[in-house]
C-alpha atoms as a PDB file:
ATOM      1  CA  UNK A   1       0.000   0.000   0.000  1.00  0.00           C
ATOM      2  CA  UNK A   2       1.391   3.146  -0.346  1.00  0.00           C
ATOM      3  CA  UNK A   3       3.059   5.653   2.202  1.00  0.00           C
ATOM      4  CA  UNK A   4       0.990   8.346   1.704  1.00  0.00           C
ATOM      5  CA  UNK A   5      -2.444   8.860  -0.094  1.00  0.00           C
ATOM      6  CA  UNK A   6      -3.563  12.435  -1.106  1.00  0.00           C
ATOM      7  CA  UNK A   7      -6.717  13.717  -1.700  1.00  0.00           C
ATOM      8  CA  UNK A   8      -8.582  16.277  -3.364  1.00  0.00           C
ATOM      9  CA  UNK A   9      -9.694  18.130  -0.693  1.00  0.00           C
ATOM     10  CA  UNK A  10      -6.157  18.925   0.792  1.00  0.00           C
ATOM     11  CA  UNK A  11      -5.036  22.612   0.849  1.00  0.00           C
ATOM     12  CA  UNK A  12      -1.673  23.771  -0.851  1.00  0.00           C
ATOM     13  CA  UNK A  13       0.774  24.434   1.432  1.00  0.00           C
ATOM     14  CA  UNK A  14       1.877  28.306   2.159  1.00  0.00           C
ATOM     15  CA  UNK A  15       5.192  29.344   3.552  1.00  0.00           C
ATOM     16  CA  UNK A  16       4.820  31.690   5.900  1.00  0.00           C
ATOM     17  CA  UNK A  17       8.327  31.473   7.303  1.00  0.00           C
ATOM     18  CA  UNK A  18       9.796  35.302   8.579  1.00  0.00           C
ATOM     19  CA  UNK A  19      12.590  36.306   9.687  1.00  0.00           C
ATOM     20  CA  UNK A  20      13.455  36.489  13.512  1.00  0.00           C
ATOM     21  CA  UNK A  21      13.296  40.297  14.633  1.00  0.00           C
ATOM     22  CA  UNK A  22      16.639  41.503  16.465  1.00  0.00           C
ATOM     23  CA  UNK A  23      16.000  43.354  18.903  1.00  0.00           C
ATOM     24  CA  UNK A  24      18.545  44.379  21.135  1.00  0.00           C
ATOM     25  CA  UNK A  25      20.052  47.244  22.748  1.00  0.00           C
ATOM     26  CA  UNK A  26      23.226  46.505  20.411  1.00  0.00           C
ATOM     27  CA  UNK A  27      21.352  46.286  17.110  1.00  0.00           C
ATOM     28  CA  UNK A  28      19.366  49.305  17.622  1.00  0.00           C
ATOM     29  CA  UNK A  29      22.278  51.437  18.136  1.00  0.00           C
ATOM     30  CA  UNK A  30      24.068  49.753  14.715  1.00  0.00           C
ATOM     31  CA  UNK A  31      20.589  50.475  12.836  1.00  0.00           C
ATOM     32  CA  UNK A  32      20.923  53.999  14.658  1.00  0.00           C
ATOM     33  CA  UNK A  33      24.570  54.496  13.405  1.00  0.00           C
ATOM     34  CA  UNK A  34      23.618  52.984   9.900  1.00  0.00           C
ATOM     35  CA  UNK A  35      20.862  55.599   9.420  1.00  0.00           C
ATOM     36  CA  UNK A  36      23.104  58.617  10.487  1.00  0.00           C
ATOM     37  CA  UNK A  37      25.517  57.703   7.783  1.00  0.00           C
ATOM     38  CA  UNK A  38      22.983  57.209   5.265  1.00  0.00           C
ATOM     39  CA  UNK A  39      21.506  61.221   6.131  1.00  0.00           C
ATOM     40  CA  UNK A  40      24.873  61.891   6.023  1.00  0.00           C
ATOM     41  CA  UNK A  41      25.715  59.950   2.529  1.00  0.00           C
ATOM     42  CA  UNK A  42      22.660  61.612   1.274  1.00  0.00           C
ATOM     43  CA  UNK A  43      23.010  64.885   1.958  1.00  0.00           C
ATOM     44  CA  UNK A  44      26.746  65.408   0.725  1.00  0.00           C
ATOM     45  CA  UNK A  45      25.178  63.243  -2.420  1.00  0.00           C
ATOM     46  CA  UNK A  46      22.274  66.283  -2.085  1.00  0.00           C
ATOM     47  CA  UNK A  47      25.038  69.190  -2.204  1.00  0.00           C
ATOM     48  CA  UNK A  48      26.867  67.465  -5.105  1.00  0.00           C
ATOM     49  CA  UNK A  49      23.864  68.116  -7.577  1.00  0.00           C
ATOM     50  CA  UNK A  50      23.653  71.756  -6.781  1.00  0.00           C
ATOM     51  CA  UNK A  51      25.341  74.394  -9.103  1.00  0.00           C
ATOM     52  CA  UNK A  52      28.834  75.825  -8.178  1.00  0.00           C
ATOM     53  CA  UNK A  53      28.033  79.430  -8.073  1.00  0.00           C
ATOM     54  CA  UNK A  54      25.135  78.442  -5.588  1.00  0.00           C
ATOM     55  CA  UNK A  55      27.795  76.563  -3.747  1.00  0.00           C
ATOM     56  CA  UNK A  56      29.927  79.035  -3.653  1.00  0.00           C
ATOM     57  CA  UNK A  57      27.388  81.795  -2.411  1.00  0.00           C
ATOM     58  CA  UNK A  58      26.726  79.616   0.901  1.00  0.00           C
ATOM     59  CA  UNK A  59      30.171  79.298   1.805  1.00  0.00           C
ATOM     60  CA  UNK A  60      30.499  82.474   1.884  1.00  0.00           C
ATOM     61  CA  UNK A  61      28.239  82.702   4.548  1.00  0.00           C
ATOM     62  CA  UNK A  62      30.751  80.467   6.652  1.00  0.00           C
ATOM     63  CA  UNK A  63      33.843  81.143   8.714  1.00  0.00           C
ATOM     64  CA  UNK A  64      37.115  80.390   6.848  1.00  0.00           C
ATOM     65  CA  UNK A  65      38.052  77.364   8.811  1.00  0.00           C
ATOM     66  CA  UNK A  66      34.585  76.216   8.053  1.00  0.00           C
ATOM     67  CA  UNK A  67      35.391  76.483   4.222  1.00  0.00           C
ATOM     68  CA  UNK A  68      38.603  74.542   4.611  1.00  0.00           C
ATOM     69  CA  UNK A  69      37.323  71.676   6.494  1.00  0.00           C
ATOM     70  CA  UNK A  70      34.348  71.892   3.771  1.00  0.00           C
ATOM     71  CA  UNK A  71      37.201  70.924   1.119  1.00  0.00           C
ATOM     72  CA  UNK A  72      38.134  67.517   2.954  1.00  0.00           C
ATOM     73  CA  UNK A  73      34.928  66.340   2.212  1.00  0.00           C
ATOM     74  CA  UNK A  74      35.227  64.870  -0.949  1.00  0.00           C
ATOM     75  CA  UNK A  75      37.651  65.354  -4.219  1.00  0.00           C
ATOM     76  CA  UNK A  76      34.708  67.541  -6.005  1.00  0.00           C
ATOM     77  CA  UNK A  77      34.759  70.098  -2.740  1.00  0.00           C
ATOM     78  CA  UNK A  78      38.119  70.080  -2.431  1.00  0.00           C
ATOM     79  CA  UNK A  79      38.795  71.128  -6.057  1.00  0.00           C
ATOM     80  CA  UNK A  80      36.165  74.210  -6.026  1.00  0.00           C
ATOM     81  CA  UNK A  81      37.589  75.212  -2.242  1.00  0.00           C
ATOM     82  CA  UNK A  82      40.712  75.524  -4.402  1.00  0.00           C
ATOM     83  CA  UNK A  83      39.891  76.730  -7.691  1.00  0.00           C
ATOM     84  CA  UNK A  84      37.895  79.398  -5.541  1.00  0.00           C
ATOM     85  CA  UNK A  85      39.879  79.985  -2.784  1.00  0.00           C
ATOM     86  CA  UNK A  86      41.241  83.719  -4.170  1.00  0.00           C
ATOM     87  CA  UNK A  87      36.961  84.621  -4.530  1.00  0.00           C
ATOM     88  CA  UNK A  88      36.261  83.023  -1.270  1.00  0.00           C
ATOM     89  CA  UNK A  89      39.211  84.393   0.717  1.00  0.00           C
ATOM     90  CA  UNK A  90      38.926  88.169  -0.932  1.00  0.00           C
ATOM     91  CA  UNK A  91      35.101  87.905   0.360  1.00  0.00           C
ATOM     92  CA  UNK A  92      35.766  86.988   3.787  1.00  0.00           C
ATOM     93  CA  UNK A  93      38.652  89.974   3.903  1.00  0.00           C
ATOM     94  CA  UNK A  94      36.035  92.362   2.648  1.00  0.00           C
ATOM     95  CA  UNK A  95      33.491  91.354   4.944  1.00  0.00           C
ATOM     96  CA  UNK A  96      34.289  89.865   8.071  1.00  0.00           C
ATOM     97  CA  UNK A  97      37.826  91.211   8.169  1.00  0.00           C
ATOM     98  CA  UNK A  98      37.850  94.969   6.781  1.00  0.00           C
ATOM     99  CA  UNK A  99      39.884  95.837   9.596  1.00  0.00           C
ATOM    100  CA  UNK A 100      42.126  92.927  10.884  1.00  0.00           C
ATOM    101  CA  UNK A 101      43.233  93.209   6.913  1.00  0.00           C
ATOM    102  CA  UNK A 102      44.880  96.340   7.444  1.00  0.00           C
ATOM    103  CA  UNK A 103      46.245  95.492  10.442  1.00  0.00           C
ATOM    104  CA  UNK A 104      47.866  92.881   9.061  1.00  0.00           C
ATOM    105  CA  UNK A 105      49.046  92.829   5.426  1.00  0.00           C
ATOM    106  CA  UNK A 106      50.784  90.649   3.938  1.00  0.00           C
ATOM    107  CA  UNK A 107      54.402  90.356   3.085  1.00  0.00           C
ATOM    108  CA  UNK A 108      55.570  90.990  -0.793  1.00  0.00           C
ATOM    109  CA  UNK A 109      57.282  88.281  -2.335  1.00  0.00           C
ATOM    110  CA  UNK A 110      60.802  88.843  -3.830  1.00  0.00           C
ATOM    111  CA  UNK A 111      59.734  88.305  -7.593  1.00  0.00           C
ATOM    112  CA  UNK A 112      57.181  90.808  -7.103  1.00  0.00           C
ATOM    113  CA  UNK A 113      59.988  93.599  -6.115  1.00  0.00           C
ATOM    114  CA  UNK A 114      61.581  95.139  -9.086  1.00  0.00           C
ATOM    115  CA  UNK A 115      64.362  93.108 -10.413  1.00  0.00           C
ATOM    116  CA  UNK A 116      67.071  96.089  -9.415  1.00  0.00           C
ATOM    117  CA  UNK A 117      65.833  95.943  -6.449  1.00  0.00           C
ATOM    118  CA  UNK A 118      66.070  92.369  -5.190  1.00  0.00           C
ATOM    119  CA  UNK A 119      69.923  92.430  -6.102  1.00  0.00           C
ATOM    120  CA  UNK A 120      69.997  95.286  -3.047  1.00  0.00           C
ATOM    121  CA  UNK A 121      68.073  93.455  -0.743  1.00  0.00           C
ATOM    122  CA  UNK A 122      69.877  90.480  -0.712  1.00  0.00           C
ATOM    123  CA  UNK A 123      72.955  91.473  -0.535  1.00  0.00           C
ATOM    124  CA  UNK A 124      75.139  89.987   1.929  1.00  0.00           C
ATOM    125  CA  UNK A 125      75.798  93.424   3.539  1.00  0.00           C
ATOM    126  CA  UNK A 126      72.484  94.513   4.017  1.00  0.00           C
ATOM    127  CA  UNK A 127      70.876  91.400   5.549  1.00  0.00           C
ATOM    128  CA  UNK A 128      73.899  91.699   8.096  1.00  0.00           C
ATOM    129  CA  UNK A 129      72.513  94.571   8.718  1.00  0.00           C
ATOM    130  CA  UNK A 130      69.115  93.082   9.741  1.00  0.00           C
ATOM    131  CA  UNK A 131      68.788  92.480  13.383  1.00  0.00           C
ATOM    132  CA  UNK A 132      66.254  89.596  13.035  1.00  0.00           C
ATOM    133  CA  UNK A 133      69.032  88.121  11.540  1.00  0.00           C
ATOM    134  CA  UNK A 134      71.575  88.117  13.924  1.00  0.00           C
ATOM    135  CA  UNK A 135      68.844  87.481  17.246  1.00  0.00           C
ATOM    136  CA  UNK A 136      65.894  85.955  15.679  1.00  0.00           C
ATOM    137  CA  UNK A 137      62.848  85.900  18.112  1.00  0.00           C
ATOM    138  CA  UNK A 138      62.030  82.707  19.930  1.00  0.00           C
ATOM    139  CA  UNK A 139      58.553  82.811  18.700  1.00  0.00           C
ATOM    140  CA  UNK A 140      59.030  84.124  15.872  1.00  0.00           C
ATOM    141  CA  UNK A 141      60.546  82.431  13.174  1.00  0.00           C
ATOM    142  CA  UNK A 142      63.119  85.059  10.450  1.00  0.00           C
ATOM    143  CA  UNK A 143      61.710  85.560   6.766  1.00  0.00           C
ATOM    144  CA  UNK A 144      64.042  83.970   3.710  1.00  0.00           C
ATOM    145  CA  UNK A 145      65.179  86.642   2.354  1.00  0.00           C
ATOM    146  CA  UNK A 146      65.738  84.522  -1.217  1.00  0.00           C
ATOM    147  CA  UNK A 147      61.399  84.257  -0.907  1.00  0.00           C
ATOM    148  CA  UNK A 148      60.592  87.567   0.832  1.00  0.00           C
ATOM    149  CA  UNK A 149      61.064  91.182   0.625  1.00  0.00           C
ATOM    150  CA  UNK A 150      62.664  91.763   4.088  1.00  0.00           C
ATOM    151  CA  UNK A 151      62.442  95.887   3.890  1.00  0.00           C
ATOM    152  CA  UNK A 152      61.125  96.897   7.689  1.00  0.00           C
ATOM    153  CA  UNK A 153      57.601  96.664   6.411  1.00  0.00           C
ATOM    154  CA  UNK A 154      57.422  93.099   5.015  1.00  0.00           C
ATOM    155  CA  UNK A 155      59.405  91.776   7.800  1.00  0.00           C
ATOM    156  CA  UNK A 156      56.803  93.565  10.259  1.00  0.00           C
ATOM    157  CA  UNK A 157      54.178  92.194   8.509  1.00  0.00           C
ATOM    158  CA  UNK A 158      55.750  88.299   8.771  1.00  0.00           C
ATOM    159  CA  UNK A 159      56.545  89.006  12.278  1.00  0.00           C
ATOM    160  CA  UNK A 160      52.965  90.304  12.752  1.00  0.00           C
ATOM    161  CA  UNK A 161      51.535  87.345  11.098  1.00  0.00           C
ATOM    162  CA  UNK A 162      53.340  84.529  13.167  1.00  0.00           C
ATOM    163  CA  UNK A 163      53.393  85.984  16.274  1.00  0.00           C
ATOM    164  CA  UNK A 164      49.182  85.877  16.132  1.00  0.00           C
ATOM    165  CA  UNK A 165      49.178  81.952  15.239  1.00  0.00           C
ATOM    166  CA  UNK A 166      51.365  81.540  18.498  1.00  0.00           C
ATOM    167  CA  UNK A 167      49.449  84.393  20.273  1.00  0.00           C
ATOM    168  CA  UNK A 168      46.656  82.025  19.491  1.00  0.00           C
ATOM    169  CA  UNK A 169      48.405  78.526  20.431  1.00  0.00           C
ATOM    170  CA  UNK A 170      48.529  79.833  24.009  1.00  0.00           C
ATOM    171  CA  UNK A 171      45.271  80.962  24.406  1.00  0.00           C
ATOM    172  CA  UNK A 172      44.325  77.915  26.759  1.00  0.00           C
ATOM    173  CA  UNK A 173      46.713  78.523  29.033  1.00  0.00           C
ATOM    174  CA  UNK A 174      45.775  82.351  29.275  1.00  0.00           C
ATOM    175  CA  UNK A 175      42.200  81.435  29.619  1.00  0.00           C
ATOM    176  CA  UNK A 176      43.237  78.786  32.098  1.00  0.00           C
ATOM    177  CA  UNK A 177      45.867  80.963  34.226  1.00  0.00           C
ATOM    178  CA  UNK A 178      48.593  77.939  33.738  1.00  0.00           C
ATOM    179  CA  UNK A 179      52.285  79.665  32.891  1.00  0.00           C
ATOM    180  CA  UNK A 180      53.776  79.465  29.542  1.00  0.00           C
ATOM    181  CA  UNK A 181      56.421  77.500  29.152  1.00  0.00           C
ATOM    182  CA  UNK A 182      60.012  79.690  29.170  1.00  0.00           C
ATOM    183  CA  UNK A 183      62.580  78.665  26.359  1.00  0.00           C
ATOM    184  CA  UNK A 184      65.974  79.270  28.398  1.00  0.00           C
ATOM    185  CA  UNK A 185      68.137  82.201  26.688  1.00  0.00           C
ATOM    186  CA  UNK A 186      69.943  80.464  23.652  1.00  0.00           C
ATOM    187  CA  UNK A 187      67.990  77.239  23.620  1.00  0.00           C
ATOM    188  CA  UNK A 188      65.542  75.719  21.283  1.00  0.00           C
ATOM    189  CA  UNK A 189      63.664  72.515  22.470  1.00  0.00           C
ATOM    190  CA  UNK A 190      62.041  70.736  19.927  1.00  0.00           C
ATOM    191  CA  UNK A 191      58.372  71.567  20.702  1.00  0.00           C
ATOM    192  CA  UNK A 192      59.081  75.219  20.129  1.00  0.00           C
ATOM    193  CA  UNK A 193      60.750  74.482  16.632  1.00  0.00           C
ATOM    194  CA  UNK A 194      57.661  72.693  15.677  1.00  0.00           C
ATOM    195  CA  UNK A 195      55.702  75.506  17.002  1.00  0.00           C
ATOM    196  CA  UNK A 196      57.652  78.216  14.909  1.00  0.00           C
ATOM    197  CA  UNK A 197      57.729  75.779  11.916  1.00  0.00           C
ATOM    198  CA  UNK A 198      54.522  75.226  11.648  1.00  0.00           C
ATOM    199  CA  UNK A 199      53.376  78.827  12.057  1.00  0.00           C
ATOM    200  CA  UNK A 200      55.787  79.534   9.620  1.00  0.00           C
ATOM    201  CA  UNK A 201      54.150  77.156   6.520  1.00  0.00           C
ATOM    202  CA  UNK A 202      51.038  78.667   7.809  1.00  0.00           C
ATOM    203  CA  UNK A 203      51.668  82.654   6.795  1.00  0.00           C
ATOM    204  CA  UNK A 204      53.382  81.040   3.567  1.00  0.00           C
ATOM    205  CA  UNK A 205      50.179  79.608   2.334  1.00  0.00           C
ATOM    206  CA  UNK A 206      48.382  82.778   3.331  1.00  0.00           C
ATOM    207  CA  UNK A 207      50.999  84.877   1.255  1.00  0.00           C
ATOM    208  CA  UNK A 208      49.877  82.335  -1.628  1.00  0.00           C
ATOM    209  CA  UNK A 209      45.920  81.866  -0.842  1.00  0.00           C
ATOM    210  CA  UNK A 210      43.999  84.896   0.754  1.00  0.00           C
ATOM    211  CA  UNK A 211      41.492  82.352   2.124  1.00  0.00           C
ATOM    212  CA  UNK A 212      44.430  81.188   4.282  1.00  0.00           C
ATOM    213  CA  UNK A 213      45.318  84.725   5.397  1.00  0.00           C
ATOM    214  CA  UNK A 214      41.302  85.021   6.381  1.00  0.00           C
ATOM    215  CA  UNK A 215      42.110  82.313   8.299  1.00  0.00           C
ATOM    216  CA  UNK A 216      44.805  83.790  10.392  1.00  0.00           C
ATOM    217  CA  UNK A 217      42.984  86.648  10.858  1.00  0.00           C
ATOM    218  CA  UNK A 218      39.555  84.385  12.096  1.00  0.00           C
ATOM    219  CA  UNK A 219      42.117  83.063  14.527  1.00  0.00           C
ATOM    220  CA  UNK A 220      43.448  86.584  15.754  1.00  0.00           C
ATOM    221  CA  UNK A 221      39.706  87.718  15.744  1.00  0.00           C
ATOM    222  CA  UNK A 222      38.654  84.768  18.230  1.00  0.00           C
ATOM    223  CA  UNK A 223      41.883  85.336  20.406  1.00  0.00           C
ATOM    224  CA  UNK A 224      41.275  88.764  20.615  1.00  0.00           C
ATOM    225  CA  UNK A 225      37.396  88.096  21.846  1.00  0.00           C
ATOM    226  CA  UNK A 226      38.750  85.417  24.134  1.00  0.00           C
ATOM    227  CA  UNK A 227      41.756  88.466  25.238  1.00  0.00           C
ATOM    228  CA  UNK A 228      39.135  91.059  25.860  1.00  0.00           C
ATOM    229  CA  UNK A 229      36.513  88.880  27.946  1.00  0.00           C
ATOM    230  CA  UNK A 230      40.165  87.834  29.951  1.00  0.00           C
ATOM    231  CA  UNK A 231      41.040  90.981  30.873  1.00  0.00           C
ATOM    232  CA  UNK A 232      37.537  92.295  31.285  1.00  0.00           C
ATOM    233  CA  UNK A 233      36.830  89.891  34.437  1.00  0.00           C
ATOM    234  CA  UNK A 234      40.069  91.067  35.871  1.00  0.00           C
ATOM    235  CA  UNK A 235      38.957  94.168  38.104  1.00  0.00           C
ATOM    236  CA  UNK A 236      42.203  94.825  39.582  1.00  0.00           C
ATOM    237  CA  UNK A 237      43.050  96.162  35.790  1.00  0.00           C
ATOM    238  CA  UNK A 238      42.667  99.806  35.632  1.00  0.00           C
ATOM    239  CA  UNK A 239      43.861 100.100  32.189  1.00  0.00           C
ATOM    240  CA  UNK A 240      41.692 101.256  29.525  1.00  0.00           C
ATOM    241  CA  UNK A 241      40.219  98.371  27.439  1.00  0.00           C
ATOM    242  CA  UNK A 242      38.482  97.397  24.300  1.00  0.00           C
ATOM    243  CA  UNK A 243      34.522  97.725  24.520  1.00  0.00           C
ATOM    244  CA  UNK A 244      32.685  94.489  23.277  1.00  0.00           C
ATOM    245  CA  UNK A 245      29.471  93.109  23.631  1.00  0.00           C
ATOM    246  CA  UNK A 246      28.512  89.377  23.318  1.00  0.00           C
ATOM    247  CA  UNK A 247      26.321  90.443  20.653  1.00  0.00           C
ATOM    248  CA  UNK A 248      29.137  91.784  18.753  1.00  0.00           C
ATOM    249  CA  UNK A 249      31.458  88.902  19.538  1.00  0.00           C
ATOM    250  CA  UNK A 250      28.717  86.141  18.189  1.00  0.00           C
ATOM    251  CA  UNK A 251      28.630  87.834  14.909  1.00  0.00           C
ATOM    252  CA  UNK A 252      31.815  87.025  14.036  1.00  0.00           C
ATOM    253  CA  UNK A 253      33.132  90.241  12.166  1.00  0.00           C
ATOM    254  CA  UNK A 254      35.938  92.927  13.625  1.00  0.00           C
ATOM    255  CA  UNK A 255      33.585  95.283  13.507  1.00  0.00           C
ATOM    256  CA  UNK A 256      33.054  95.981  16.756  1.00  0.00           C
ATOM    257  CA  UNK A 257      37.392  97.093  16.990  1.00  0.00           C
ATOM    258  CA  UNK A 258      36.295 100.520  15.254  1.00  0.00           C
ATOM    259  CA  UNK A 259      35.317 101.482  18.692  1.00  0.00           C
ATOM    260  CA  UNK A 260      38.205 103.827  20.674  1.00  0.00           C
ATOM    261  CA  UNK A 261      40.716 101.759  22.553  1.00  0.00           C
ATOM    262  CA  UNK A 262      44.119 101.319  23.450  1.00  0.00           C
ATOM    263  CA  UNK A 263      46.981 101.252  20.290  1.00  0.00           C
ATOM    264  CA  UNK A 264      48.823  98.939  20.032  1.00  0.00           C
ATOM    265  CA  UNK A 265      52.699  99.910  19.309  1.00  0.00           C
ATOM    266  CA  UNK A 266      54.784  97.708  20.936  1.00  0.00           C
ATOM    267  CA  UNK A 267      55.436  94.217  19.207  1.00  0.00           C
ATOM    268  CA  UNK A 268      55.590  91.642  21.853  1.00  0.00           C
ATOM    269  CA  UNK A 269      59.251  90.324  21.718  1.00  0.00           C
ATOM    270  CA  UNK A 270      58.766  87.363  24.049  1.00  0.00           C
ATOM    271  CA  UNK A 271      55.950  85.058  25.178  1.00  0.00           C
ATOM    272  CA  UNK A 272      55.196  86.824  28.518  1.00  0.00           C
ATOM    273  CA  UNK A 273      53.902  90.045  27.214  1.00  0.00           C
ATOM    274  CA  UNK A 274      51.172  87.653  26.372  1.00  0.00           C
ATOM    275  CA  UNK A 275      49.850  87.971  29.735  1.00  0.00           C
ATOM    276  CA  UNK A 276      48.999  91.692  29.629  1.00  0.00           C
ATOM    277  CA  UNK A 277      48.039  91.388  25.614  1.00  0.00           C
ATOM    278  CA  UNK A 278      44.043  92.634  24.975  1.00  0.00           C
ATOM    279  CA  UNK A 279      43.683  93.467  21.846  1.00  0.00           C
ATOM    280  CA  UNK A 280      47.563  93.636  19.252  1.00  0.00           C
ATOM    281  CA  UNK A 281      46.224  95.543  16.417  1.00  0.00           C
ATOM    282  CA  UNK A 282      49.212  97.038  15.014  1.00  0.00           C
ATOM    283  CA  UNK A 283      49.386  99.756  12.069  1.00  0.00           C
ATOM    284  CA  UNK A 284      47.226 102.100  13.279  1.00  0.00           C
ATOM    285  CA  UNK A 285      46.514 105.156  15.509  1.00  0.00           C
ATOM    286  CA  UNK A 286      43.515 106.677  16.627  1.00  0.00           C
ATOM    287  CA  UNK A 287      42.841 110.575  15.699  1.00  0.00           C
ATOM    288  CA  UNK A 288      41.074 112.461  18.492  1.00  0.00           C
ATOM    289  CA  UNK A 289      39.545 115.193  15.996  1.00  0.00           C
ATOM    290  CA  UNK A 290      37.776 112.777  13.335  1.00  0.00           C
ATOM    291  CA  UNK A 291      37.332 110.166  16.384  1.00  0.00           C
ATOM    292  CA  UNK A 292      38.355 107.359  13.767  1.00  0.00           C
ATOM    293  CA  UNK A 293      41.393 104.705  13.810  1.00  0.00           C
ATOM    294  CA  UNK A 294      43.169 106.158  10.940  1.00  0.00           C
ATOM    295  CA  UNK A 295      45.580 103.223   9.313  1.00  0.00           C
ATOM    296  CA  UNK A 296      48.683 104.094   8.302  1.00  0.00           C
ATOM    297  CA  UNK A 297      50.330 101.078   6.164  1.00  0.00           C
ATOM    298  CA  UNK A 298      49.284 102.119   2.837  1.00  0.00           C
ATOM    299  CA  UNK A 299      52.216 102.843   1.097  1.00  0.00           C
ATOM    300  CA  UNK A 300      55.244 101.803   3.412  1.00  0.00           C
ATOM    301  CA  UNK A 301      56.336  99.288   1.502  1.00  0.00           C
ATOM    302  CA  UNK A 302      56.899 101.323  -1.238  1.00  0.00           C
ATOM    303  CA  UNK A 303      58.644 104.365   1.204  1.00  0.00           C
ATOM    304  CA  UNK A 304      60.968 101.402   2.635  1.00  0.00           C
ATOM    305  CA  UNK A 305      61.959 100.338  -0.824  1.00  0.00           C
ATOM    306  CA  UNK A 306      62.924 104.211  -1.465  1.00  0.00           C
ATOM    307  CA  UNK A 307      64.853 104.110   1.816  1.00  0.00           C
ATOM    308  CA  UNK A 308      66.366 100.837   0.429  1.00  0.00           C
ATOM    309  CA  UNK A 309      68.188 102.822  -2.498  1.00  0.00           C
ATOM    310  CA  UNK A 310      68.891 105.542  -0.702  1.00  0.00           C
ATOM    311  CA  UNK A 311      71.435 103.755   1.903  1.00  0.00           C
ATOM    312  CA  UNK A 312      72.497 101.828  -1.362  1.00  0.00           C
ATOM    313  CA  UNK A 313      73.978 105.059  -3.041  1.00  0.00           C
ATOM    314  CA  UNK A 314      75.647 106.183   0.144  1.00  0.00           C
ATOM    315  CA  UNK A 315      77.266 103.426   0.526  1.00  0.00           C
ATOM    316  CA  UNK A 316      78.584 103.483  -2.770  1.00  0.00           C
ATOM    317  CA  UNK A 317      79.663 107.353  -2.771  1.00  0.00           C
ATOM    318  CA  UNK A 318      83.043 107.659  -2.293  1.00  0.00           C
ATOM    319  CA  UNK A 319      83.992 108.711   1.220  1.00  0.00           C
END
């Protein structure tokens, strides 16, 4: 007899077989990590279709170290930070930084100094001459003077530039009240070389990229907030100081440093002069009668060049 019989009235058979739901504290937190990527994936797949002059228009809107961290992204963002950088930088100078730009130009490049010119400046003689040469600062590394113009102006205006990235590296401790580290007197440890060196590439990509010089100048801007609100809580202080709201801080522009307040004259030559620093905003002085900072390195560069010439011939007239 057979095994089985079948009949007509038997039903087909249905698989209703599911998978087993995980759940678990661990798998919701992959699905949870999963999903962020995904918005994540999406969105930068979102911001990919839109067109570059859009693009463009809503970074501008950013900070500068916003801009550059937008360019890490992917290849596509990092080639329009790039191919954009002079539009974005020049619009962030113009805007946010109207002021800290004067403060603090940038240096000239040799090939942009007349040819006559850079013979003179070079010469063995006249860098000698040049007392950043001989006692360089400690935080402050000396301009090549086979890249850079090094009349008094330019090498101002590299001094001025380093000296706020390590104004800026220290602004922990200040905020903090922990001590700077000294360098002893003809010593160099290796964490201060780094330091210096890497300040140093930094204000050479800025003389090559103004989005990079915006970004010094964000970084002065926030350690001169950070400076101000210091000093500010410290009632002992007598000194006249720099009038800021948190309004004006939030927004993010030096606007508010139009305001009367101390000059600043004095370059810091060593670290602790950080401690009594509010606000280092060299190149200008303030005129009582129009009540206005009046700015006064338009056309030094040019003057120092003259001045260049000048000792030139006298040392070649016969005595």
């Amino acid at each position: 007899m057979p095994r089985h019989v079948t009949s007509d009235d038997d039903e087909p058979l249905e698989d209703k077989t599911a998978a087993l739901s995980l759940r678990s504290k661990r798998t919701g937190r992959m699905w949870k990590k999963q999903a962020k990527r995904d918005r994540k994936r999406e969105a930068v797949l979102t911001l990919t279709k839109l067109p570059t002059e859009l693009i463009l228009e809503c970074l501008k809107l950013l900070q500068p170290g916003d801009v550059l961290r937008f360019g890490f992204v992917n290849r596509r963002f990092r080639s329009l930070v790039d191919a954009n950088a002079a539009v974005l930088g020049g619009a962030f100078l113009g805007t946010r930084y109207p002021l800290l730009v004067q403060c603090f130009p940038l240096p000239k490049r040799l090939a942009e100094v007349d040819a006559a010119l850079q013979a003179l400046l070079v010469h063995p003689k006249r860098q000698s001459q040049l007392g950043i040469h001989r006692k360089p600062y400690q935080h402050v590394p000396p301009p090549d003077p086979n890249v850079l113009c090094t009349c008094l102006t330019c090498v101002m205006s590299w001094n001025n530039l380093c000296l706020v990235l390590d104004f800026a590296h220290w602004q922990d401790n200040l905020d903090k009240g922990e001590p700077i580290p000294i360098v002893p007197r003809g010593q160099s440890p290796q964490w201060n070389q780094q330091l210096v060196h890497r300040n140093a590439n930094i204000v050479r990509l800025a003389i090559r990229d103004p989005l990079w010089h915006a970004r010094i100048l964000e970084t002065h801007l926030d350690s001169t907030i950070r400076s101000i609100r210091r000093h500010a809580k410290n009632k002992g202080n007598k000194r006249k100081h720099v009038e800021m709201t948190d309004e004006e801080a939030e927004l993010g522009t030096d606007r508010f440093l139009s305001k009367p307040g101390p000059s600043s004259f004095e370059f810091p030559y060593i670290r602790d002069e950080y401690y009594l620093l509010e606000a280092y905003l060299p190149n200008r002085t303030w005129r009582t009668p129009e009540q206005k900072w009046l700015y006064i390195i338009e056309g030094q560069h040019e003057r120092d060049l003259g001045m260049v010439v000048h000792f030139a011939k006298r040392v070649q007239e016969p005595t």
